[in-house]
Protein backbone atom coordinates (compact mmCIF):
# COMPACT_ATOMS: atom_id res chain seq x y z
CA UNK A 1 0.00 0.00 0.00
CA UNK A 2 1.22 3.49 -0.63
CA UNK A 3 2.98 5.53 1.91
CA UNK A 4 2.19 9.09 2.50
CA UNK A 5 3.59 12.33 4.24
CA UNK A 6 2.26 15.23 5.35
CA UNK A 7 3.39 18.48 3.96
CA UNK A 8 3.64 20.61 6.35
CA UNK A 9 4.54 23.91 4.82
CA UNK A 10 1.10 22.72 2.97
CA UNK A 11 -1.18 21.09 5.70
CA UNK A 12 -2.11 21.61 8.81
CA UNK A 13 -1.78 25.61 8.76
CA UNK A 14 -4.53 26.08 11.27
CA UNK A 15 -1.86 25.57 14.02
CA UNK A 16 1.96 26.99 14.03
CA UNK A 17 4.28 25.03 12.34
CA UNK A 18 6.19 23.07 15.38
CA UNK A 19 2.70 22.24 16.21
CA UNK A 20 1.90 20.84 13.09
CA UNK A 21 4.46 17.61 13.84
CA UNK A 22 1.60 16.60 16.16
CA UNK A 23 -1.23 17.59 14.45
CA UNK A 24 0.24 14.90 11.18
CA UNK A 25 1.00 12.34 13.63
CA UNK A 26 -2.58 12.68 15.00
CA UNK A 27 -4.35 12.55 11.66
CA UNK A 28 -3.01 8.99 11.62
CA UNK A 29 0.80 9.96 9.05
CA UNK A 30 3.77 8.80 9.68
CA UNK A 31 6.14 10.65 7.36
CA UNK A 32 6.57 14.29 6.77
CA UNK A 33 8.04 16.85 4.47
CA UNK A 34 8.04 20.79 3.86
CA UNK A 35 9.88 22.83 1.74
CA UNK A 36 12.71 24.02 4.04
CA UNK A 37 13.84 23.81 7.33
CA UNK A 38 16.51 26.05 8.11
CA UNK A 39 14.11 28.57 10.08
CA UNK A 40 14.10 26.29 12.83
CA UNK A 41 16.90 25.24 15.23
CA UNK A 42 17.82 21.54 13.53
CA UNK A 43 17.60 19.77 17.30
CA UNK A 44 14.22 20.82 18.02
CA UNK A 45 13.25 19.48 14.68
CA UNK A 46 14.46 16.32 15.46
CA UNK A 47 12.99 16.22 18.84
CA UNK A 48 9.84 16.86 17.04
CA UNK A 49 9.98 14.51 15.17
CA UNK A 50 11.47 11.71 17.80
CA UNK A 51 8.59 12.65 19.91
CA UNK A 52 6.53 11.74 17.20
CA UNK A 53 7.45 8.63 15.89
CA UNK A 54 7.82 10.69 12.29
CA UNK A 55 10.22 10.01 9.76
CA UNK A 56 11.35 13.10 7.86
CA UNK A 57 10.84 11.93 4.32
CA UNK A 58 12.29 15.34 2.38
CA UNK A 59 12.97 18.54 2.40
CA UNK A 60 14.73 21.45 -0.38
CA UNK A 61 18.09 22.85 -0.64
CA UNK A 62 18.24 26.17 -0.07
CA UNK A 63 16.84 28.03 -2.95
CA UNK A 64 17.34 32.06 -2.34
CA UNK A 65 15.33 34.31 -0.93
CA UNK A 66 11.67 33.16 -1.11
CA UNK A 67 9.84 35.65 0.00
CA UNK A 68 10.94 37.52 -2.88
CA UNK A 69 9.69 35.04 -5.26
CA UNK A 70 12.69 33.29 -5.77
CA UNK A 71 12.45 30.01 -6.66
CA UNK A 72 16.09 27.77 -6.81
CA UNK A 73 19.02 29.20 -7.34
CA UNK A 74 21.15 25.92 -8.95
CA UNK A 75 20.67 27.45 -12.90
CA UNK A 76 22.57 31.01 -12.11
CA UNK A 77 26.36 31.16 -12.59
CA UNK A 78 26.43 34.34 -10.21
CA UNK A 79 25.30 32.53 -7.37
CA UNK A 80 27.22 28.91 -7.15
CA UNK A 81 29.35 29.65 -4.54
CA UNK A 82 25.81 30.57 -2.54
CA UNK A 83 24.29 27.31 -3.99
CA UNK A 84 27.51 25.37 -2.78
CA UNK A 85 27.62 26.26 1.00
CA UNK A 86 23.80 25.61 0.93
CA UNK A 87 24.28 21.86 -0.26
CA UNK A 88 26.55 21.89 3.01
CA UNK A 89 23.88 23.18 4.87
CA UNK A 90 21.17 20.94 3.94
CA UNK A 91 23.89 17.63 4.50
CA UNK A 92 23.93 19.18 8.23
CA UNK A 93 20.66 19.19 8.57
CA UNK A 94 19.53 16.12 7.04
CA UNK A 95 22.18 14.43 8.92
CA UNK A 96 20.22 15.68 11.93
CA UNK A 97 16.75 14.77 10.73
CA UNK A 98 17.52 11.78 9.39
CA UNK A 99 16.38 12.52 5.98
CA UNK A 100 18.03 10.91 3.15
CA UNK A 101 16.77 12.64 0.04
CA UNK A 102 16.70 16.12 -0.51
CA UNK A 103 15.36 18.00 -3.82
CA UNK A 104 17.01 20.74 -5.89
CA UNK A 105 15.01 23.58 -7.10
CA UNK A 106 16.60 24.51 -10.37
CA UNK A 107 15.08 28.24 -10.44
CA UNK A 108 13.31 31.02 -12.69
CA UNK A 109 15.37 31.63 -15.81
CA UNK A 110 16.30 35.36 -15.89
CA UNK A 111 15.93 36.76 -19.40
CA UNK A 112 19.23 38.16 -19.61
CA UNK A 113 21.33 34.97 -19.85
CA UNK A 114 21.51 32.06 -22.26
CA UNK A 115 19.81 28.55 -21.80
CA UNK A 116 22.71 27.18 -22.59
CA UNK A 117 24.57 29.04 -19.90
CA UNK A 118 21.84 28.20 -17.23
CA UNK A 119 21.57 24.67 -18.30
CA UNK A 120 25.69 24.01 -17.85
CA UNK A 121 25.51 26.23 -14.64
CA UNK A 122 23.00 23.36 -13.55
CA UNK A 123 24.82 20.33 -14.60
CA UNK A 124 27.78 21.89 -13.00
CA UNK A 125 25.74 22.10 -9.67
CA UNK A 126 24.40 18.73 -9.64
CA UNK A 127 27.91 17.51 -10.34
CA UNK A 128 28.82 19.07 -7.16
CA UNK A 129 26.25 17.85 -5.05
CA UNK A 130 25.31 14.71 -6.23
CA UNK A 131 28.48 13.26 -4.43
CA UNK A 132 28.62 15.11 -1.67
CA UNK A 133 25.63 14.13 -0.72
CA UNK A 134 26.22 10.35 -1.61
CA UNK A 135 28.59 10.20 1.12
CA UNK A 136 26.50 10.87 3.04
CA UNK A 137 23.53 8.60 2.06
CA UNK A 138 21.39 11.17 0.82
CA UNK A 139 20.10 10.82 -2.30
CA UNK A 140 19.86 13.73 -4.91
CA UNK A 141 16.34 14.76 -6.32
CA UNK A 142 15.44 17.35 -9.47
CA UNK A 143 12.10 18.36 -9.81
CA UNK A 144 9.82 19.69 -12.40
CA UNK A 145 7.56 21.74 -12.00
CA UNK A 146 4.66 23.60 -13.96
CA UNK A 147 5.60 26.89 -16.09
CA UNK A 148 1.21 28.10 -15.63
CA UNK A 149 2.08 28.33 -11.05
CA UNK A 150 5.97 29.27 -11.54
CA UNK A 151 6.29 30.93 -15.36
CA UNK A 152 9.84 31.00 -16.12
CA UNK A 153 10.79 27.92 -13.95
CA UNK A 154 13.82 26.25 -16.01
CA UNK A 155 12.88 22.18 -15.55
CA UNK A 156 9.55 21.44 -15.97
CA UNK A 157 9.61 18.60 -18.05
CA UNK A 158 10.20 15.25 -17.52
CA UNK A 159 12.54 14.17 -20.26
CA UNK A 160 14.58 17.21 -19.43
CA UNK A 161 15.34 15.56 -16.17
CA UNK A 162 15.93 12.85 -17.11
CA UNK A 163 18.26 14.40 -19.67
CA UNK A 164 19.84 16.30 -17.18
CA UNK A 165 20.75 13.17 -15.41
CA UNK A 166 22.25 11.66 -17.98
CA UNK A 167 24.49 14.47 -18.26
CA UNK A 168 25.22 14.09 -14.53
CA UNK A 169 26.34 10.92 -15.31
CA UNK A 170 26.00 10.45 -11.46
CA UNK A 171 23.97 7.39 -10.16
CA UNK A 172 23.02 9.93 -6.88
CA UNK A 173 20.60 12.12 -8.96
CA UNK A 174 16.71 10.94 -9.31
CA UNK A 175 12.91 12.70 -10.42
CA UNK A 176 11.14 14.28 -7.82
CA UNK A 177 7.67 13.28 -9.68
CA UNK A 178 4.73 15.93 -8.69
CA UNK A 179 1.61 13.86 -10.24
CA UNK A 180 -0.31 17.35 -10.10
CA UNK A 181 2.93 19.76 -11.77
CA UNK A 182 2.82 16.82 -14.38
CA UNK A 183 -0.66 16.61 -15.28
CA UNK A 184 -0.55 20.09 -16.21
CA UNK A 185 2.70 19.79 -18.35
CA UNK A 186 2.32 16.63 -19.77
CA UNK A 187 -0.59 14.35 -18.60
CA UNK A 188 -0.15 10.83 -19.23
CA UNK A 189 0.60 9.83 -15.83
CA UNK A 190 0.29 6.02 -15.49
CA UNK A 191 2.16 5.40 -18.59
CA UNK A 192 4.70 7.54 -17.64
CA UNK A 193 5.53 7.03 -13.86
CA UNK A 194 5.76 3.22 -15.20
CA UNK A 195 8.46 4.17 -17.57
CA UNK A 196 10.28 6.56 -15.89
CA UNK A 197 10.09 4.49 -12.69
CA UNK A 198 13.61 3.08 -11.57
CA UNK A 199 14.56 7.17 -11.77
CA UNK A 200 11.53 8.78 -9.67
CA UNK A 201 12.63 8.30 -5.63
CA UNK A 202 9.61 10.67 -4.53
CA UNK A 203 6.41 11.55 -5.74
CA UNK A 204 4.53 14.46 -4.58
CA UNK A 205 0.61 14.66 -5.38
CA UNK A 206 -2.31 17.16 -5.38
CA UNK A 207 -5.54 17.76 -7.40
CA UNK A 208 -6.01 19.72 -10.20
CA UNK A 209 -7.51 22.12 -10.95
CA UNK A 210 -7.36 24.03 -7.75
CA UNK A 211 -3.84 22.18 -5.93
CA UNK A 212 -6.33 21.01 -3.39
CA UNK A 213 -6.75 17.49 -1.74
CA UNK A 214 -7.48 13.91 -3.55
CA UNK A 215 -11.17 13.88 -5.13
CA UNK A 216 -11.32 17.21 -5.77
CA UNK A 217 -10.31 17.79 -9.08
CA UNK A 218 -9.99 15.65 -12.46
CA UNK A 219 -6.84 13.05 -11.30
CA UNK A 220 -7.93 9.30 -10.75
CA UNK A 221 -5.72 9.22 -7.56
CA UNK A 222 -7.54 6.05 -6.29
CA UNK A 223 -6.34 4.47 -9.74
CA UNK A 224 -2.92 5.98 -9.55
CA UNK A 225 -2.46 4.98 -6.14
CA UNK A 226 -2.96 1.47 -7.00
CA UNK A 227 -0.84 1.64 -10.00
CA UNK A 228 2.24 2.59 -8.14
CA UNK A 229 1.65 -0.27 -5.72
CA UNK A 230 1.23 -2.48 -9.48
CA UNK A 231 4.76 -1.03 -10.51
CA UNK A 232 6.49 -1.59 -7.68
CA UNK A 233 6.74 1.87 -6.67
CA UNK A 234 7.48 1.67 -2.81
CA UNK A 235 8.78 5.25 -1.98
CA UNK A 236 6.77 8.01 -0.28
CA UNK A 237 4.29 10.09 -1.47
CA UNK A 238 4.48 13.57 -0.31
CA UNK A 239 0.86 15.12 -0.03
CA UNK A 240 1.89 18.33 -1.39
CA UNK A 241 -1.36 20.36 -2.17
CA UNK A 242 -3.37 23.25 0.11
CA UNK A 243 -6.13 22.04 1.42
CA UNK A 244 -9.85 23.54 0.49
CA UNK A 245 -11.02 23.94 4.13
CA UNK A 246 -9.46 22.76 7.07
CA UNK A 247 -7.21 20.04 7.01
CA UNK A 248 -8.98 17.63 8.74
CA UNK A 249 -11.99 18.15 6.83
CA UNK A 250 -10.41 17.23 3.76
CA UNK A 251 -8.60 13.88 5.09
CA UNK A 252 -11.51 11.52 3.56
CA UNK A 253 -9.34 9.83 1.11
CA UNK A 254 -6.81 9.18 3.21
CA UNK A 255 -8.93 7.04 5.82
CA UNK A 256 -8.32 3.81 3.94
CA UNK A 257 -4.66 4.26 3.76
CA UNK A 258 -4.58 4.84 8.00
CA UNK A 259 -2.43 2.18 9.84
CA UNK A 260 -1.36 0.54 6.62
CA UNK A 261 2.43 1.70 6.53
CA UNK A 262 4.17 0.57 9.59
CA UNK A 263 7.01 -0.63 6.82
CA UNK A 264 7.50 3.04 6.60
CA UNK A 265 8.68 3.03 10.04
């Protein structure tokens, strides 16, 4: 059966976020994820999480200054030294979580430098990284993501990852697969989470339209979910998407999956 994880940059806003740990663990999850954690004193995130019984399933490199829309910062050649001590940063704190993936947010392509030039800045990047953070047993993720919620964003194609990682040439570097970012871009899900599988370490979900919570949009999750289990897919999925109401209110289709994962554990 599949695995999921609260998001908890995502879910479970009705409560501050060290409070949220409890509120996921409550709800009946047993792995989490947000986008960052570097806010937040790295101890008291594992305490959190020890407390628990949570397994911190992901989290991002550092990826600029987010507030002011920035979204990655591995495709600009000013800013690799910056991108460099932040893959140190995230290796300290995954070490400390005891997460062992993390995902790399390529970025917004500024207009006033080549592809080319942001596509080898990239590579270069994920040559560094990749293993770095082997060494350490974390794997590397890239993820695409949709141009219509982040216009500009450099990797938001499939193939291109997987491109990417060719040119990598490192055997550290996977697809983050987000089954919503892809059903915009490309559709075609089943056939191609099949293909693409022995590359894809996490997938990330949420309905579309809307990014709200399974059922809510046009995606067959209940299929999907069952697909993955068909494949052979036995990762995490990270429930990535902003729930309509409150969170609890929108937990229906994940009742059935309750008390199913202790293999997670």
């Amino acid at each position: 059966m599949p695995k999921f994880a609260a998001n908890l940059t995502m879910m479970f806003n009705e409560v501050g976020f060290l409070d949220r740990f409890a509120a996921a663990a409550a709800a009946g999850f047993q792995g989490v994820e947000y986008l960052f954690p570097y806010d937040f004193d790295k101890d008291e995130l594992a305490n959190r999480l020890s407390e628990h019984r949570l397994t911190q399933v992901l989290h991002n490199l550092p990826a600029g200054n987010w507030s002011d829309g920035e979204r990655g910062i591995a495709i600009l050649p000013e800013r690799t030294l910056e991108f460099q001590d932040g893959v140190r940063k995230a290796i300290d704190y995954a070490k400390a979580l005891g997460c062992t993936q993390v995902n790399c947010l390529a970025g917004i392509a500024p207009e006033n430098v080549p592809a080319e030039a942001l596509r080898e800045t990239f590579v270069e990047n994920l040559k560094f990284a990749a293993p770095m953070l082997a060494e350490e047993g974390i794997k590397l993720l890239i993820e695409p993501i949709n141009t219509r919620d982040i216009p500009g964003f450099f990797l938001n194609r499939t193939q291109q990852a997987l491109d990417l990682i060719t040119e990598v040439g490192s055997n550290n570097l996977f697809v983050q697969y987000d089954i919503y970012h892809m059903q915009i871009m490309e559709g075609d899900l089943a056939p191609s989470l099949e293909a693409y599988l022995d590359r894809i370490a996490h997938v990330q979900l949420a309905d579309t339209p809307g990014r709200n919570e399974p059922g809510t949009g046009e995606i067959n999750y209940p299929f999907l979910f069952n697909h993955l289990d068909k494949i052979g897919y036995d990762g995490w999925i990270g429930c990535e998407y902003k729930p309509a109401s409150a969170t609890g209110a929108g937990l229906g289709w994940f009742e059935s999956y309750k008390g199913l994962k202790d293999a997670a554990a």
